[in-house]
Structures are given as structure tokens and as C-alpha cells.
PDB file of N, CA and C in Angstrom:
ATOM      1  N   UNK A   1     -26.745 -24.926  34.945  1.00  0.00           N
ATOM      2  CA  UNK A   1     -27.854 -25.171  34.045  1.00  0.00           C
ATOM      3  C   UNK A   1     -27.327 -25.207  32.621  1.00  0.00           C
ATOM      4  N   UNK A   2     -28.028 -26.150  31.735  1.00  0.00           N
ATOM      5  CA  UNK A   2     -27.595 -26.107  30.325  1.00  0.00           C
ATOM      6  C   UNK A   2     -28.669 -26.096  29.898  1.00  0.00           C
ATOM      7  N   UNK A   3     -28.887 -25.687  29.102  1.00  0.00           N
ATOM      8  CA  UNK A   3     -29.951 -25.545  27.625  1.00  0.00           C
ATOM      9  C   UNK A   3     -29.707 -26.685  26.379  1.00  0.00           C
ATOM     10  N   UNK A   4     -30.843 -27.745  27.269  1.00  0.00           N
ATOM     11  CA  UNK A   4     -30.876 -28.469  26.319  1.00  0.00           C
ATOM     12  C   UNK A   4     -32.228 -28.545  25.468  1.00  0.00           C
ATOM     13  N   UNK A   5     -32.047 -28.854  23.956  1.00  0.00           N
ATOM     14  CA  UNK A   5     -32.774 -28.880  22.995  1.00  0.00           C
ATOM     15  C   UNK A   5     -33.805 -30.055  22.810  1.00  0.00           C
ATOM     16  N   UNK A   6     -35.590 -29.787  22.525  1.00  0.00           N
ATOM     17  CA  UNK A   6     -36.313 -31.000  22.751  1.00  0.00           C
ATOM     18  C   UNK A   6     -36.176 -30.968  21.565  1.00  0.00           C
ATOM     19  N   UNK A   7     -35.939 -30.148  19.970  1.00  0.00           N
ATOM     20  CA  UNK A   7     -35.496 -30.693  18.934  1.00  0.00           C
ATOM     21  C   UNK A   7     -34.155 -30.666  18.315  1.00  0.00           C
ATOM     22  N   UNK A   8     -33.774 -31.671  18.166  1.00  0.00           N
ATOM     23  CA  UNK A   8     -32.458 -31.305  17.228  1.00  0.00           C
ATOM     24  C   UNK A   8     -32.139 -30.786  16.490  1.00  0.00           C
ATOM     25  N   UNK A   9     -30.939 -30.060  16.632  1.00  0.00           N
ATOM     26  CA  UNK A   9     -30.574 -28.960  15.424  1.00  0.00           C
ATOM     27  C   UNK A   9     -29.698 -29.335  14.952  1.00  0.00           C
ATOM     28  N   UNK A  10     -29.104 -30.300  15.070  1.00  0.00           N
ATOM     29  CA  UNK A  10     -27.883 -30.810  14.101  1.00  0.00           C
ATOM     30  C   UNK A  10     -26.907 -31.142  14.824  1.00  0.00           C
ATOM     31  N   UNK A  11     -26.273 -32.262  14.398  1.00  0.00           N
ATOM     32  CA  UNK A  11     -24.768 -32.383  15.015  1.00  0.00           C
ATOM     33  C   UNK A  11     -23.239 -31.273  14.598  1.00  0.00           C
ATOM     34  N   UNK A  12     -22.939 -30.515  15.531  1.00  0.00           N
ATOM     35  CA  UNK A  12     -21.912 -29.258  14.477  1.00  0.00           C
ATOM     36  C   UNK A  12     -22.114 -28.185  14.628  1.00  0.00           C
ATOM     37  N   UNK A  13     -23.337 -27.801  14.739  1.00  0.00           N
ATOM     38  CA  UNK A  13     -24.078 -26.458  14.533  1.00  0.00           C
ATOM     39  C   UNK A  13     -22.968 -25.796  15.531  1.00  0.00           C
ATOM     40  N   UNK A  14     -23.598 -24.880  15.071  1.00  0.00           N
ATOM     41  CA  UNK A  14     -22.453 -23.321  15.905  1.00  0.00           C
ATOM     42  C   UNK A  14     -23.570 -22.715  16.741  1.00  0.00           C
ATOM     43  N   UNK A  15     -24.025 -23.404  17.852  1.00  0.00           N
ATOM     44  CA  UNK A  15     -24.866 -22.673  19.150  1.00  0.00           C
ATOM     45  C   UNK A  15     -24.725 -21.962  19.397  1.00  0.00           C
ATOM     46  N   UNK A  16     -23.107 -21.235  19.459  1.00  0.00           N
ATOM     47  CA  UNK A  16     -22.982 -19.569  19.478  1.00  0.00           C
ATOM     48  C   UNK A  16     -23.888 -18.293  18.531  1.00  0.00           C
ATOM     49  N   UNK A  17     -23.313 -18.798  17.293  1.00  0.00           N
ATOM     50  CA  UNK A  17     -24.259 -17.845  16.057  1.00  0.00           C
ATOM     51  C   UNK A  17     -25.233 -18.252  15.186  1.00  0.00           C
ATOM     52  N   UNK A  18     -25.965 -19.489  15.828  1.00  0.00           N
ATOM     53  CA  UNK A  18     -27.296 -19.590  15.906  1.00  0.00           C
ATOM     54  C   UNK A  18     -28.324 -18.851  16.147  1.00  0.00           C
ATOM     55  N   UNK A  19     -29.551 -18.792  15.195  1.00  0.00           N
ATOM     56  CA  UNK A  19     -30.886 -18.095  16.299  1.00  0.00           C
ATOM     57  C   UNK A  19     -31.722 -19.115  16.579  1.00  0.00           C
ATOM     58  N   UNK A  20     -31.779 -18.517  18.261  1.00  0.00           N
ATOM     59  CA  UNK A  20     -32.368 -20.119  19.116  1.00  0.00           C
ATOM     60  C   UNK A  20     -33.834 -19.508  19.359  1.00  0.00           C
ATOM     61  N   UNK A  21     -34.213 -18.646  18.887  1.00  0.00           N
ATOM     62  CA  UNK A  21     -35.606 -17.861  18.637  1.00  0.00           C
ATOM     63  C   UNK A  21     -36.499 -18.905  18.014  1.00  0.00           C
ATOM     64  N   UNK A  22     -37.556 -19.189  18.955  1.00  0.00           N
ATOM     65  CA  UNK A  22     -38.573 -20.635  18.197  1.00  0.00           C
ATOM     66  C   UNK A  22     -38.216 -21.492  18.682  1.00  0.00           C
ATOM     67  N   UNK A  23     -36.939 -22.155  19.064  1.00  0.00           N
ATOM     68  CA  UNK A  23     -36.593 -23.473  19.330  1.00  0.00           C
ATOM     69  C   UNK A  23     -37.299 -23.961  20.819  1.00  0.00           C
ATOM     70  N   UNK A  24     -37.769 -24.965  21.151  1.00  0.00           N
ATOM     71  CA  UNK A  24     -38.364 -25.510  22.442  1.00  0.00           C
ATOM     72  C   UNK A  24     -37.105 -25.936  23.364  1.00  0.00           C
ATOM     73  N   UNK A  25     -36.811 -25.554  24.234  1.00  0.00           N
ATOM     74  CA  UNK A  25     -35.381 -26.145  25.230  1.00  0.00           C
ATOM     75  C   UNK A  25     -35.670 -26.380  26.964  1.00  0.00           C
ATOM     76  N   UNK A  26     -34.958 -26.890  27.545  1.00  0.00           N
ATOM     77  CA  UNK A  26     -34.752 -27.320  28.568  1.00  0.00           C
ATOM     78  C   UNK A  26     -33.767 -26.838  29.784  1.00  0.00           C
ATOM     79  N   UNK A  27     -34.304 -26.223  30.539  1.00  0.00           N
ATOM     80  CA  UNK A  27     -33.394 -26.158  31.589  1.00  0.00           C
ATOM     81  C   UNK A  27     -32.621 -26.829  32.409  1.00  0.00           C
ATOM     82  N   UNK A  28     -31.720 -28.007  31.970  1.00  0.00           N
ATOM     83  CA  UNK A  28     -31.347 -29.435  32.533  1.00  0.00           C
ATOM     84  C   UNK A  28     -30.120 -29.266  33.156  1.00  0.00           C
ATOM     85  N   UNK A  29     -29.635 -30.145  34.448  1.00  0.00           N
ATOM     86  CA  UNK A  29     -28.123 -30.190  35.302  1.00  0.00           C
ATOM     87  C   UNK A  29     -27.588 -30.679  33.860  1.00  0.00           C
ATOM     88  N   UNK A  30     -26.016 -30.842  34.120  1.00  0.00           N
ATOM     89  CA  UNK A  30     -25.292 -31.722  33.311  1.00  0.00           C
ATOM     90  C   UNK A  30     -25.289 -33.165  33.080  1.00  0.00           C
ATOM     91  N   UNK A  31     -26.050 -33.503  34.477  1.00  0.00           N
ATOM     92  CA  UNK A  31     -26.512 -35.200  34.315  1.00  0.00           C
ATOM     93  C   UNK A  31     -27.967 -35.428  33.590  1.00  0.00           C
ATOM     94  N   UNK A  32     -28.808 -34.341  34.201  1.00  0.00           N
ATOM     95  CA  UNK A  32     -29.731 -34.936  33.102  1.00  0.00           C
ATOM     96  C   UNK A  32     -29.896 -34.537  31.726  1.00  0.00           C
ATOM     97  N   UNK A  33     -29.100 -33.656  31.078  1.00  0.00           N
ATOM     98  CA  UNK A  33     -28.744 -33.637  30.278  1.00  0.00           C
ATOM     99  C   UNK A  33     -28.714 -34.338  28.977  1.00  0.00           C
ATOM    100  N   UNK A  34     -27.286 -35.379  30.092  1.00  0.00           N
ATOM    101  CA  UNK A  34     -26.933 -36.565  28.976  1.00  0.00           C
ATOM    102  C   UNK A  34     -27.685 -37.525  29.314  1.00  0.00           C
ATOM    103  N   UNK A  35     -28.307 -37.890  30.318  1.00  0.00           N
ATOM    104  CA  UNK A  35     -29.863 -38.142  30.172  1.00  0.00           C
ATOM    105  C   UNK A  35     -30.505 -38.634  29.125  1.00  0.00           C
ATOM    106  N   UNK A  36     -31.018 -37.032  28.983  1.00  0.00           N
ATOM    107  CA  UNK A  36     -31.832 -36.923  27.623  1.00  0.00           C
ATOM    108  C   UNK A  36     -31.245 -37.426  26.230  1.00  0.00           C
ATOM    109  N   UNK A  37     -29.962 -37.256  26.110  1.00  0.00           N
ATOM    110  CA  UNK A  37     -29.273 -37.919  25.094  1.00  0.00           C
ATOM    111  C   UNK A  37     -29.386 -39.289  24.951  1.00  0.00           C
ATOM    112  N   UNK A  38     -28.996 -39.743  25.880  1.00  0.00           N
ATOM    113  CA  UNK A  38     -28.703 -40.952  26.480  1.00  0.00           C
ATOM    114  C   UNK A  38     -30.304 -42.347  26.209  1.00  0.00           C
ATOM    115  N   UNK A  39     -30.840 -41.759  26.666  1.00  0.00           N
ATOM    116  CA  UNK A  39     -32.478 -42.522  26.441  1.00  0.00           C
ATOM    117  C   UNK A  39     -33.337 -41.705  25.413  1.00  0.00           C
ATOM    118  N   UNK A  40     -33.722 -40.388  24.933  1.00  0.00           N
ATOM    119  CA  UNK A  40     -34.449 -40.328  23.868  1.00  0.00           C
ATOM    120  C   UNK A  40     -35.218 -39.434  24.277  1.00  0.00           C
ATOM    121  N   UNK A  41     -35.379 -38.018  23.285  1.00  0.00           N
ATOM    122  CA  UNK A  41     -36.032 -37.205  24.250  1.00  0.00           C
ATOM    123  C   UNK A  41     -37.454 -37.756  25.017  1.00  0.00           C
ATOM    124  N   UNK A  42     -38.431 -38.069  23.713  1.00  0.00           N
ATOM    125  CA  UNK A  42     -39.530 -38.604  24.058  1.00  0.00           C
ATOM    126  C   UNK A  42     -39.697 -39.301  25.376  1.00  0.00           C
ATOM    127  N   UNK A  43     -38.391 -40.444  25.541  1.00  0.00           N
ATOM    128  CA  UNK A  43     -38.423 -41.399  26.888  1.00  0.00           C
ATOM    129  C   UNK A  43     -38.258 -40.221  28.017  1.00  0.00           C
ATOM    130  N   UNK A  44     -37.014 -38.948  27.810  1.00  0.00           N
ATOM    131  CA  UNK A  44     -37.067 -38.628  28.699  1.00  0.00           C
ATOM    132  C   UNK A  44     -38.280 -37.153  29.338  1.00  0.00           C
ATOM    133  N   UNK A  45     -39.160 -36.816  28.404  1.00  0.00           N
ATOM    134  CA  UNK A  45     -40.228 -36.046  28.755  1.00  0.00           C
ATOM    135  C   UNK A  45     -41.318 -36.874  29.110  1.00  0.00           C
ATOM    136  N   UNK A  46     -41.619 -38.011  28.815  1.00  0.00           N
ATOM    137  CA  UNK A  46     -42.267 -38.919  29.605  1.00  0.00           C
ATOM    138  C   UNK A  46     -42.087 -39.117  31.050  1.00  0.00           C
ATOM    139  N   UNK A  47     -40.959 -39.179  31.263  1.00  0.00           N
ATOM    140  CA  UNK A  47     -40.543 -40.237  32.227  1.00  0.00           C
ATOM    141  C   UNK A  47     -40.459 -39.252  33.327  1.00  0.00           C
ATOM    142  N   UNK A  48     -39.672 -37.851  32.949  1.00  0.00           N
ATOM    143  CA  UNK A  48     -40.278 -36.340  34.062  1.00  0.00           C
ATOM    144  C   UNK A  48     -41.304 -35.468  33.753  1.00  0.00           C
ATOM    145  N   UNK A  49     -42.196 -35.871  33.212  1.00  0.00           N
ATOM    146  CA  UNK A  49     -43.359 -35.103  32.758  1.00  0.00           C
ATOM    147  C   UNK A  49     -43.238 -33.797  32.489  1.00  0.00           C
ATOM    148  N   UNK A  50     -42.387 -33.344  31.404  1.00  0.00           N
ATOM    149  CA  UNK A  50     -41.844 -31.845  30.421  1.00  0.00           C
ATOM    150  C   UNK A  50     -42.572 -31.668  29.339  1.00  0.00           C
ATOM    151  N   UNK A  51     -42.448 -30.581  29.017  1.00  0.00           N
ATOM    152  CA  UNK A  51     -43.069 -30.219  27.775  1.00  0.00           C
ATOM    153  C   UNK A  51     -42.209 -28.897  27.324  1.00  0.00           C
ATOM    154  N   UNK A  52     -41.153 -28.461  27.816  1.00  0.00           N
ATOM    155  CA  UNK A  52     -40.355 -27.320  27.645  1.00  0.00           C
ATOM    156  C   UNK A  52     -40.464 -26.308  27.647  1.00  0.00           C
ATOM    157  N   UNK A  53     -39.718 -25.265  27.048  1.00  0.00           N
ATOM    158  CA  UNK A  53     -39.980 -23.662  26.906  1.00  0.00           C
ATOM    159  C   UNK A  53     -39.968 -23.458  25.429  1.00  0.00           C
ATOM    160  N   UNK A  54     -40.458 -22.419  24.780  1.00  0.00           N
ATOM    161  CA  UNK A  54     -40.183 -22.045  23.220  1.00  0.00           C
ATOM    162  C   UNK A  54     -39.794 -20.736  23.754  1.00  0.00           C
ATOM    163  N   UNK A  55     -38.517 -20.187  22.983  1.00  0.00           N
ATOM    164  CA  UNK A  55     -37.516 -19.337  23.157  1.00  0.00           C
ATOM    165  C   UNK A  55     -38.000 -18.107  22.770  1.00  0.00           C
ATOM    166  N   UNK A  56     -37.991 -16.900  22.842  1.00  0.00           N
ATOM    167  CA  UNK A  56     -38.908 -16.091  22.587  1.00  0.00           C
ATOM    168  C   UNK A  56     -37.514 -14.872  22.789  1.00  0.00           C
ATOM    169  N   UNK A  57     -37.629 -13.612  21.757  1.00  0.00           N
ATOM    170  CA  UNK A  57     -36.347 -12.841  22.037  1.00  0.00           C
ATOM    171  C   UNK A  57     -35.815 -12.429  23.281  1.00  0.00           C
ATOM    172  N   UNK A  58     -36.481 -12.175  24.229  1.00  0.00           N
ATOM    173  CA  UNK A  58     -36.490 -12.451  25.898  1.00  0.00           C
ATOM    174  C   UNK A  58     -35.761 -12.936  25.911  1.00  0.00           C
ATOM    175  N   UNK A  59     -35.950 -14.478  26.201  1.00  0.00           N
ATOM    176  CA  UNK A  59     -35.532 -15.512  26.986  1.00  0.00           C
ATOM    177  C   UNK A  59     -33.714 -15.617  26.037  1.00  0.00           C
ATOM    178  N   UNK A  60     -34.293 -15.279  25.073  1.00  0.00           N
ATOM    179  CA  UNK A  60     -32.624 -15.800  24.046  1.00  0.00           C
ATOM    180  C   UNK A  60     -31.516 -14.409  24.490  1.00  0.00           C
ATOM    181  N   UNK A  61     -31.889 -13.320  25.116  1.00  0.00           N
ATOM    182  CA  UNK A  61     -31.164 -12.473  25.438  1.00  0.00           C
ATOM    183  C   UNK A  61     -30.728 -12.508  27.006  1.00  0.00           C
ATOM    184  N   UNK A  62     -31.427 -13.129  27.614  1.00  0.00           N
ATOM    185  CA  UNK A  62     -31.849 -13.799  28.898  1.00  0.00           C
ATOM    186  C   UNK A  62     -30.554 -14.384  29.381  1.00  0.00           C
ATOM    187  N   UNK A  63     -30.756 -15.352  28.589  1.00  0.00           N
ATOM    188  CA  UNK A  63     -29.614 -16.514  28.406  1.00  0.00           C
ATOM    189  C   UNK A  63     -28.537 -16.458  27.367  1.00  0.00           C
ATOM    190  N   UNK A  64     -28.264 -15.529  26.884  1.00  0.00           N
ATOM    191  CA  UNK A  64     -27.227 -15.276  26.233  1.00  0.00           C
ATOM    192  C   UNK A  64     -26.899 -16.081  25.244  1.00  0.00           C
ATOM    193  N   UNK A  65     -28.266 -16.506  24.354  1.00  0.00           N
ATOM    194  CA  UNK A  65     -28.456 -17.436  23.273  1.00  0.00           C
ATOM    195  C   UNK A  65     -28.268 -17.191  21.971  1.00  0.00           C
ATOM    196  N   UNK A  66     -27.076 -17.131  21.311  1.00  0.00           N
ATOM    197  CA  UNK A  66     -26.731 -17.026  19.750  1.00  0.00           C
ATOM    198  C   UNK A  66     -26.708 -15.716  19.504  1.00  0.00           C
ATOM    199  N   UNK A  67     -27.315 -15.394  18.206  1.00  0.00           N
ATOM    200  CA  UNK A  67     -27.702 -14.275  17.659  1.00  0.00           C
ATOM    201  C   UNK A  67     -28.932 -13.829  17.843  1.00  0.00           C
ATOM    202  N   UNK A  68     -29.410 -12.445  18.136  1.00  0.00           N
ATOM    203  CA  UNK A  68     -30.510 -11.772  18.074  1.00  0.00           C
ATOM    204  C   UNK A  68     -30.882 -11.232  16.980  1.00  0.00           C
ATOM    205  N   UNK A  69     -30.482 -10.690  16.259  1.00  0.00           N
ATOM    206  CA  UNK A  69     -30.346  -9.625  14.934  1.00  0.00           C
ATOM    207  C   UNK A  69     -30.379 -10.241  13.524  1.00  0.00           C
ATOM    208  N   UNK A  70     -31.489 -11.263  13.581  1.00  0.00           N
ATOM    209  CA  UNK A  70     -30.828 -11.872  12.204  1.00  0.00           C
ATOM    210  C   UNK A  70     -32.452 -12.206  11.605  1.00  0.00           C
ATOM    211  N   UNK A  71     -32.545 -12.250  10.473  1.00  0.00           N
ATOM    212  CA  UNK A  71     -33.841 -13.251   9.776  1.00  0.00           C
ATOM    213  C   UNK A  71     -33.398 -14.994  10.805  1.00  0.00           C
ATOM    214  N   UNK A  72     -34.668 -15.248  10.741  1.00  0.00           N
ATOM    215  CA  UNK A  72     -34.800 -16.550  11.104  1.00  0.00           C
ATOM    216  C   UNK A  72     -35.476 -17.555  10.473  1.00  0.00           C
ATOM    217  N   UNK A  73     -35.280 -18.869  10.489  1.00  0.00           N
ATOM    218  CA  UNK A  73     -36.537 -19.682  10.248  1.00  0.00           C
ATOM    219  C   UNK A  73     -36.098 -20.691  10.981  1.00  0.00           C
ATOM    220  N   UNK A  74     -36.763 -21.362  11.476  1.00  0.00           N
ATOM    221  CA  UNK A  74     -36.550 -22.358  12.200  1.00  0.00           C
ATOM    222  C   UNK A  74     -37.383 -23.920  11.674  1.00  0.00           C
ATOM    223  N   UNK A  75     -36.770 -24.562  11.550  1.00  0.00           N
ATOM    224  CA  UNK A  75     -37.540 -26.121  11.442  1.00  0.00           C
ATOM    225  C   UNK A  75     -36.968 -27.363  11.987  1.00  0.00           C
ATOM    226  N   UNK A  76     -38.167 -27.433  13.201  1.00  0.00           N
ATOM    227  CA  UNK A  76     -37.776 -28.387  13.952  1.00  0.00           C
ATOM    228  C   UNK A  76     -38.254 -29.825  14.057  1.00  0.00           C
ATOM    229  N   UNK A  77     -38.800 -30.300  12.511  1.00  0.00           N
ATOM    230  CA  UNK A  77     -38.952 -31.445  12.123  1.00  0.00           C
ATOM    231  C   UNK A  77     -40.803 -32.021  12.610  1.00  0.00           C
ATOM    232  N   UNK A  78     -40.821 -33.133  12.971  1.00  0.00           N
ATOM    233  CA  UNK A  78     -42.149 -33.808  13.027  1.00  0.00           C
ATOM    234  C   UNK A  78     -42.236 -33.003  14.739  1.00  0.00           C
ATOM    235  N   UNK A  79     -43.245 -32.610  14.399  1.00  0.00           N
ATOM    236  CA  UNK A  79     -43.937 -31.987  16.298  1.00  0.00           C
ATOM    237  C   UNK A  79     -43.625 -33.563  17.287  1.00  0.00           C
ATOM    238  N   UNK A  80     -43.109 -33.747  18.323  1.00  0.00           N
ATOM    239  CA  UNK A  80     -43.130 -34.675  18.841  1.00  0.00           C
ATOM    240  C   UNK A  80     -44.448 -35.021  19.680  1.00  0.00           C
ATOM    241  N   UNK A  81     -45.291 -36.349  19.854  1.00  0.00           N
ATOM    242  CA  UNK A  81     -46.450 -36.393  20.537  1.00  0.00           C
ATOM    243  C   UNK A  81     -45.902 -37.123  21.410  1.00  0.00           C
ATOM    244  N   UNK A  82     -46.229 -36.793  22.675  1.00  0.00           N
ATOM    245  CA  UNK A  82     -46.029 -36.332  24.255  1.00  0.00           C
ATOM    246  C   UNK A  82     -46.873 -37.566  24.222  1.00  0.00           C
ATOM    247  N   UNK A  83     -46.821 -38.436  25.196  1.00  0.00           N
ATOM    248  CA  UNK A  83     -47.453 -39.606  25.920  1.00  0.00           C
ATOM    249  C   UNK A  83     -48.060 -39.097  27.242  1.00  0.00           C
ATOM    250  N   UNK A  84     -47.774 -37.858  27.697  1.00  0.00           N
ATOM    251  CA  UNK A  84     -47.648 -37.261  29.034  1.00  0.00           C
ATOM    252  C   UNK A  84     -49.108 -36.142  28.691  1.00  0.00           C
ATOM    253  N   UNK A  85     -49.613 -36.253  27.884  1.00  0.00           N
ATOM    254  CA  UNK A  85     -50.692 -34.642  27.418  1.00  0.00           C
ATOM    255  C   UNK A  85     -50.294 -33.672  27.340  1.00  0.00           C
ATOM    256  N   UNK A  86     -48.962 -33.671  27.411  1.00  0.00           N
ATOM    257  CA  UNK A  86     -47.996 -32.018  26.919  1.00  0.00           C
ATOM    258  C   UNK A  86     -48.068 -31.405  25.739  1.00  0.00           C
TER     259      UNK A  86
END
């Protein structure tokens, strides 16, 4: 399983010492994955009818996601609208 992102956080970023607290993600194989890269998130939450997870300190300790311990803010750009009613 990989944790992929329905918003982008940048090309570079350091996913290690990141806080992924807030962020919406995906539980995807390695093929669909690049998938999602590959065609666009939008095409690809359409096309399997997703709407994701939002990361919550749980889930980011869960999964062994970045940093816990830190101020955060997160901005993950224009809300994406779902064609699917997600």
C-alpha cells in the first residue's frame, strides 16, 4: 500500500518530516498509484468512485506519517469538485 495524495503538496517535499495531519490521501497498489498520476486525480476519483481519507493524528501515527509534534497548517489549494457526489 502507498499513500497517495488527492492534493498536492509539492514536487520535493520531504514526506518524511512533513505533517500529513489534514491532508486527504489514498490507500493505492503501486499501479494505481501511478495511475492517479498518470490521468489526473479528478479523472481518477471519478473513474473509481473515491473521495479519500483526511488524516487525523491517529491515522498519521498509524501509518507512520511524518511528524506528529509540530504546529501545522495545511493548504491544499481549490477543494476539488467530485463529478461522483463525493
Amino acid at each position: 500500500m502507498q499513500v497517495a495524495h488527492v492534493h498536492a503538496i509539492g514536487m520535493g517535499a520531504n514526506r518524511q518530516k512533513m505533517v500529513h495531519i489534514g491532508y486527504t490521501v489514498l490507500p493505492l497498489c503501486y499501479e494505481h498509484h501511478n495511475m492517479q498520476h498518470t490521468i489526473g486525480i479528478k479523472t481518477f476519483l471519478d473513474k473509481y468512485v473515491l473521495t479519500g481519507v483526511r488524516v487525523d493524528k491517529e491515522l498519521s501515527k498509524r501509518l507512520h506519517l511524518g511528524r506528529l509534534n509540530q504546529k501545522y497548517d495545511v493548504h491544499m489549494g481549490e477543494p476539488i469538485k467530485y463529478t461522483n457526489g463525493g
